[in-house]
C-alpha atoms as a PDB file:
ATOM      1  CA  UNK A   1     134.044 109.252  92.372  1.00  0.00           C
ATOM      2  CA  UNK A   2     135.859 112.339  90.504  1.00  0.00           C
ATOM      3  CA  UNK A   3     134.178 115.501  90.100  1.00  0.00           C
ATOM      4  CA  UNK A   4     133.652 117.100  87.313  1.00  0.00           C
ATOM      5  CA  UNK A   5     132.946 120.484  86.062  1.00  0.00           C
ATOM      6  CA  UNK A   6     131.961 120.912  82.764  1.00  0.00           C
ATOM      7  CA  UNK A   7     128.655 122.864  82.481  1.00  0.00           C
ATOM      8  CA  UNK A   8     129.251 126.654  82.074  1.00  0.00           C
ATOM      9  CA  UNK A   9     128.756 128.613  85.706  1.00  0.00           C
ATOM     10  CA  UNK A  10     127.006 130.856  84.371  1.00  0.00           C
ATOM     11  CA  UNK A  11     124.471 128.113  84.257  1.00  0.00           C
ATOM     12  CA  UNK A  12     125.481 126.581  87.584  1.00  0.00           C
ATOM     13  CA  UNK A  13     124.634 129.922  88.656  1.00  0.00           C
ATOM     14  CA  UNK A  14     121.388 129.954  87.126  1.00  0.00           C
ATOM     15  CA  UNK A  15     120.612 126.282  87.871  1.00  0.00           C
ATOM     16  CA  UNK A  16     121.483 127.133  91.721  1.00  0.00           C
ATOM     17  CA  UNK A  17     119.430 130.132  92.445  1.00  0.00           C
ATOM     18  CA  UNK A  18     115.996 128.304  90.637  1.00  0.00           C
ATOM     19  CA  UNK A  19     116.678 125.765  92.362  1.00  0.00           C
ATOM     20  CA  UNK A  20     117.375 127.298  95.935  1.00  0.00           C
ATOM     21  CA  UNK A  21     113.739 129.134  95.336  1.00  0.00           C
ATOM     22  CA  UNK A  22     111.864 126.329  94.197  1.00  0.00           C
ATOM     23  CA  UNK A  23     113.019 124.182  97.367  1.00  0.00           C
ATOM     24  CA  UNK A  24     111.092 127.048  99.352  1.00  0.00           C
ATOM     25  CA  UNK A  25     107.765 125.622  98.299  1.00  0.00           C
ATOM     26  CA  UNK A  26     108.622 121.615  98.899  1.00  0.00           C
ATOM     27  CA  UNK A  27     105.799 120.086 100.783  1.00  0.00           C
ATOM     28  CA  UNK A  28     106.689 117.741 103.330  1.00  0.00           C
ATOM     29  CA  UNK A  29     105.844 115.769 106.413  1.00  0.00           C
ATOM     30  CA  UNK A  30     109.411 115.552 107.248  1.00  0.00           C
ATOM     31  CA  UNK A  31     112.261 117.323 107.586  1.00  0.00           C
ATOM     32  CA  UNK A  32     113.802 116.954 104.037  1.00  0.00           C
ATOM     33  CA  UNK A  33     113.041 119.720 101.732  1.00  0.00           C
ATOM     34  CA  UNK A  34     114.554 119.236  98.045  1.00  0.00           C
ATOM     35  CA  UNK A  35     114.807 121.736  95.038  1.00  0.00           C
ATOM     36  CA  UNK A  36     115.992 121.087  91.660  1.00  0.00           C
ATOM     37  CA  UNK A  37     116.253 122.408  88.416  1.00  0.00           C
ATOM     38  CA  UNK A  38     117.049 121.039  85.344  1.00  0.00           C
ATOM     39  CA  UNK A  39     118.292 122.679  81.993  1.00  0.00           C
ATOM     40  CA  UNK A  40     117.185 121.519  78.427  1.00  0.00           C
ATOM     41  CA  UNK A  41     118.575 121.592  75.228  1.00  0.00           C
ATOM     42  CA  UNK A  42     117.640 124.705  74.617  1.00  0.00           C
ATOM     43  CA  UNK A  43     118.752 126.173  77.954  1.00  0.00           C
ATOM     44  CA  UNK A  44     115.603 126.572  79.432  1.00  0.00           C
ATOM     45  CA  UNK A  45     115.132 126.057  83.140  1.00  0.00           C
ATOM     46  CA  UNK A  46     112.090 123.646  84.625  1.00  0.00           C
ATOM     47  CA  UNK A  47     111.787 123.462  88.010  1.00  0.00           C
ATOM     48  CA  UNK A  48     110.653 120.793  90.852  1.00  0.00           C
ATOM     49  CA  UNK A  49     110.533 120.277  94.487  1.00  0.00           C
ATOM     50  CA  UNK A  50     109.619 117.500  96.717  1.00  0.00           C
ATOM     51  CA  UNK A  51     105.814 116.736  97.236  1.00  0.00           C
ATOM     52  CA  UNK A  52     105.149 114.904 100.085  1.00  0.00           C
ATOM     53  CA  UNK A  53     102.126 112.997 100.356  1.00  0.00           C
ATOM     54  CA  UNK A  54     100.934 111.439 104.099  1.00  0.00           C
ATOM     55  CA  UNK A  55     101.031 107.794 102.390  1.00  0.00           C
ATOM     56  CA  UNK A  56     104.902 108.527 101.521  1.00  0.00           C
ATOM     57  CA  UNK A  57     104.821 105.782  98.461  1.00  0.00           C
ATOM     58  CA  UNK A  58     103.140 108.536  96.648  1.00  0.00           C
ATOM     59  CA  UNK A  59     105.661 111.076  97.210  1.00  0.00           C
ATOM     60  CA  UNK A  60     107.165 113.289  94.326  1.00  0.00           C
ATOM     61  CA  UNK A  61     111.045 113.683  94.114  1.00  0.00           C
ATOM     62  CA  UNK A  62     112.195 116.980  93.232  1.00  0.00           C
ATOM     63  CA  UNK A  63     114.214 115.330  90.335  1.00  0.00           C
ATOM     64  CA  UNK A  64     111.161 113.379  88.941  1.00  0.00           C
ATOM     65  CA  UNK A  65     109.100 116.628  89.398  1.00  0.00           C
ATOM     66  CA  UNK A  66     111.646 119.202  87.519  1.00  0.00           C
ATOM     67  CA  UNK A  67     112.258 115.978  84.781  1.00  0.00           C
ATOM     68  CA  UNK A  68     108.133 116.244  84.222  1.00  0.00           C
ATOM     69  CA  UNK A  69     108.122 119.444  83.555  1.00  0.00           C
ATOM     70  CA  UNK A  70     110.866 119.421  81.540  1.00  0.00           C
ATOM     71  CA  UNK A  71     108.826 117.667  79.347  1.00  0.00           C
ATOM     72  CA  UNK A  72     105.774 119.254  79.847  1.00  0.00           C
ATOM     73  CA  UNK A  73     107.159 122.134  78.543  1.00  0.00           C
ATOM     74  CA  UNK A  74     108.387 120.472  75.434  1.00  0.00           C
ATOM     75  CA  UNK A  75     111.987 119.911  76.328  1.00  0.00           C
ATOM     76  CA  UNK A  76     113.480 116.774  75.013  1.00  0.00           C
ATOM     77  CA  UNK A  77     117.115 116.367  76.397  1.00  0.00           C
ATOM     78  CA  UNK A  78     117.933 117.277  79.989  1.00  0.00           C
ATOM     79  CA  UNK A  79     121.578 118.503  79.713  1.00  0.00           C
ATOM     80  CA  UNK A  80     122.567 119.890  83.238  1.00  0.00           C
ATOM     81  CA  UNK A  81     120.405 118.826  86.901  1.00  0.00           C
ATOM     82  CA  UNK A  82     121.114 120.900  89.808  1.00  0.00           C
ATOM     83  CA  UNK A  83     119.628 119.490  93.069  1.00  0.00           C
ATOM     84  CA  UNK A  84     119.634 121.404  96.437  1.00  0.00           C
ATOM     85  CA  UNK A  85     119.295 120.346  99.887  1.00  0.00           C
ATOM     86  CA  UNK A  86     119.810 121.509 103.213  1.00  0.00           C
ATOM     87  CA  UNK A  87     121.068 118.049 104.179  1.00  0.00           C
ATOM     88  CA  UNK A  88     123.273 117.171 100.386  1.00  0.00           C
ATOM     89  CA  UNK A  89     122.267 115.435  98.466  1.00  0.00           C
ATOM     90  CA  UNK A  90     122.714 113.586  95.259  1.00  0.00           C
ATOM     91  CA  UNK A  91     119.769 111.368  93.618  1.00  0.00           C
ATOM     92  CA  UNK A  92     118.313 108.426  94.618  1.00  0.00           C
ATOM     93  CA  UNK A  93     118.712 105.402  92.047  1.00  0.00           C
ATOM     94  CA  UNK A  94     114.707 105.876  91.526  1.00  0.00           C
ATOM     95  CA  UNK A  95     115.442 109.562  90.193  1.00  0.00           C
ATOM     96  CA  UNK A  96     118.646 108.146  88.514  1.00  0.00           C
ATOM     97  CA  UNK A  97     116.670 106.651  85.913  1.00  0.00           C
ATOM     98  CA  UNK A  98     114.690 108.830  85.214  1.00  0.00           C
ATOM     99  CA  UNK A  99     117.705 111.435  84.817  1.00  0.00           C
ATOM    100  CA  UNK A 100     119.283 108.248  82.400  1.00  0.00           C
ATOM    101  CA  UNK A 101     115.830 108.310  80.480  1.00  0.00           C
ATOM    102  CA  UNK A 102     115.955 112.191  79.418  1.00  0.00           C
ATOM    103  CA  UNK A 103     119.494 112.538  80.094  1.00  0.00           C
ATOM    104  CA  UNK A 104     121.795 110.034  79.407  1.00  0.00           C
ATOM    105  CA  UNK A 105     124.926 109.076  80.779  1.00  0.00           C
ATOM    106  CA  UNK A 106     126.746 112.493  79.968  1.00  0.00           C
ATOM    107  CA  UNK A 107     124.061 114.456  82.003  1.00  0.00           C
ATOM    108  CA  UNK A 108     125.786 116.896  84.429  1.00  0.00           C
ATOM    109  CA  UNK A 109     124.593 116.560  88.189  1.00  0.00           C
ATOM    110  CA  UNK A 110     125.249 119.323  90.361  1.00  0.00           C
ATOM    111  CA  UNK A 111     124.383 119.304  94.225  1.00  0.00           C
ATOM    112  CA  UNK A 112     124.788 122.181  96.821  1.00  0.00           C
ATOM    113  CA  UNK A 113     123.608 121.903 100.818  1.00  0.00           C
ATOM    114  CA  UNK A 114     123.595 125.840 101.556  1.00  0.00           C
ATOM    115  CA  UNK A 115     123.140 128.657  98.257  1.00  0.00           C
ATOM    116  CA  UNK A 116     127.001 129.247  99.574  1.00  0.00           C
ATOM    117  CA  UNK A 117     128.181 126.231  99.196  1.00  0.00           C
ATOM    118  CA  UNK A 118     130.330 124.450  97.212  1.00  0.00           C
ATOM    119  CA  UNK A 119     129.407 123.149  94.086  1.00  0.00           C
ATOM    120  CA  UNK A 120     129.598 119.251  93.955  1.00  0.00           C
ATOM    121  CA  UNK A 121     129.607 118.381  89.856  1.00  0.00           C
ATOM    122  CA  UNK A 122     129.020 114.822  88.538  1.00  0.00           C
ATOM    123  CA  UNK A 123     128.301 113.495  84.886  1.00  0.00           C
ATOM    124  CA  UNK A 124     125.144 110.945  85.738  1.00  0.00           C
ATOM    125  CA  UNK A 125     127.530 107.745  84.905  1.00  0.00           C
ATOM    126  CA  UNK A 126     129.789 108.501  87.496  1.00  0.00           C
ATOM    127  CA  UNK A 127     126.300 108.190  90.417  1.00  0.00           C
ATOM    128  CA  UNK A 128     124.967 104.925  88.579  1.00  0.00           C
ATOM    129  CA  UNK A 129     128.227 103.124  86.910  1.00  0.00           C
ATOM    130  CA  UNK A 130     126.314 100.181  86.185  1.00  0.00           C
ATOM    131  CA  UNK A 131     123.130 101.706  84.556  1.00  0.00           C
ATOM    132  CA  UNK A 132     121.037  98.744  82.463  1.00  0.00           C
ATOM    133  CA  UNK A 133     121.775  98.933  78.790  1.00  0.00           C
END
């Protein structure tokens, strides 16, 4: 899978340090906290972190979570996602969709396991090649 940086890092930048605070307030049962945040077409930032919920089919991805209120907030078009981790980590095919729904294919995906760490960069097609038309 080739990496690819295309979103300005500036906005990495940005896109890191909401995320990094937002995966402060996850709520979990387990060890796996997840922050995200996801810029819109107008460059606004909306933020999500992972809810966990004791029956774990009704947990909340951070991805799903900063998507929502993406659109809460009257954002159509997700341009960049920026998910952080402690562990890495790069969405599940669940949260995939979702970032194909108010994405697209040409959505950039960033990932970082420490707020030092490197940068991994994606465009959504490269993480789910074979996407339903």
């Amino acid at each position: 899978m080739d990496k690819i940086t295309v979103c300005d890092p500036s906005h990495q930048v940005q896109l890191s340090q909401a995320a990094w605070l937002c995966q402060k307030r996850a709520r979990v049962y387990g060890p796996t906290t997840v922050g995200c945040a996801v810029m819109d077409e107008n460059s606004r930032l909306h933020t999500g972190c992972n809810v966990e919920h004791r029956f774990r089919s009704h947990d909340i991805h951070a991805e799903t979570n900063a998507l929502g209120n993406l659109v809460t907030n009257g954002g159509k078009l997700a341009i960049a996602i920026f998910i952080v981790s402690p562990r890495g980590w790069t969405p599940c095919g669940s949260c995939l969709d979702w970032i194909f729904e108010l994405g697209g294919e040409d959505c950039d995906v960033f990932t970082q396991s420490s707020p030092n760490s490197p940068i991994l960069s994606y465009k959504s097609r490269d993480l789910m090649p074979y996407f339903p038309e």
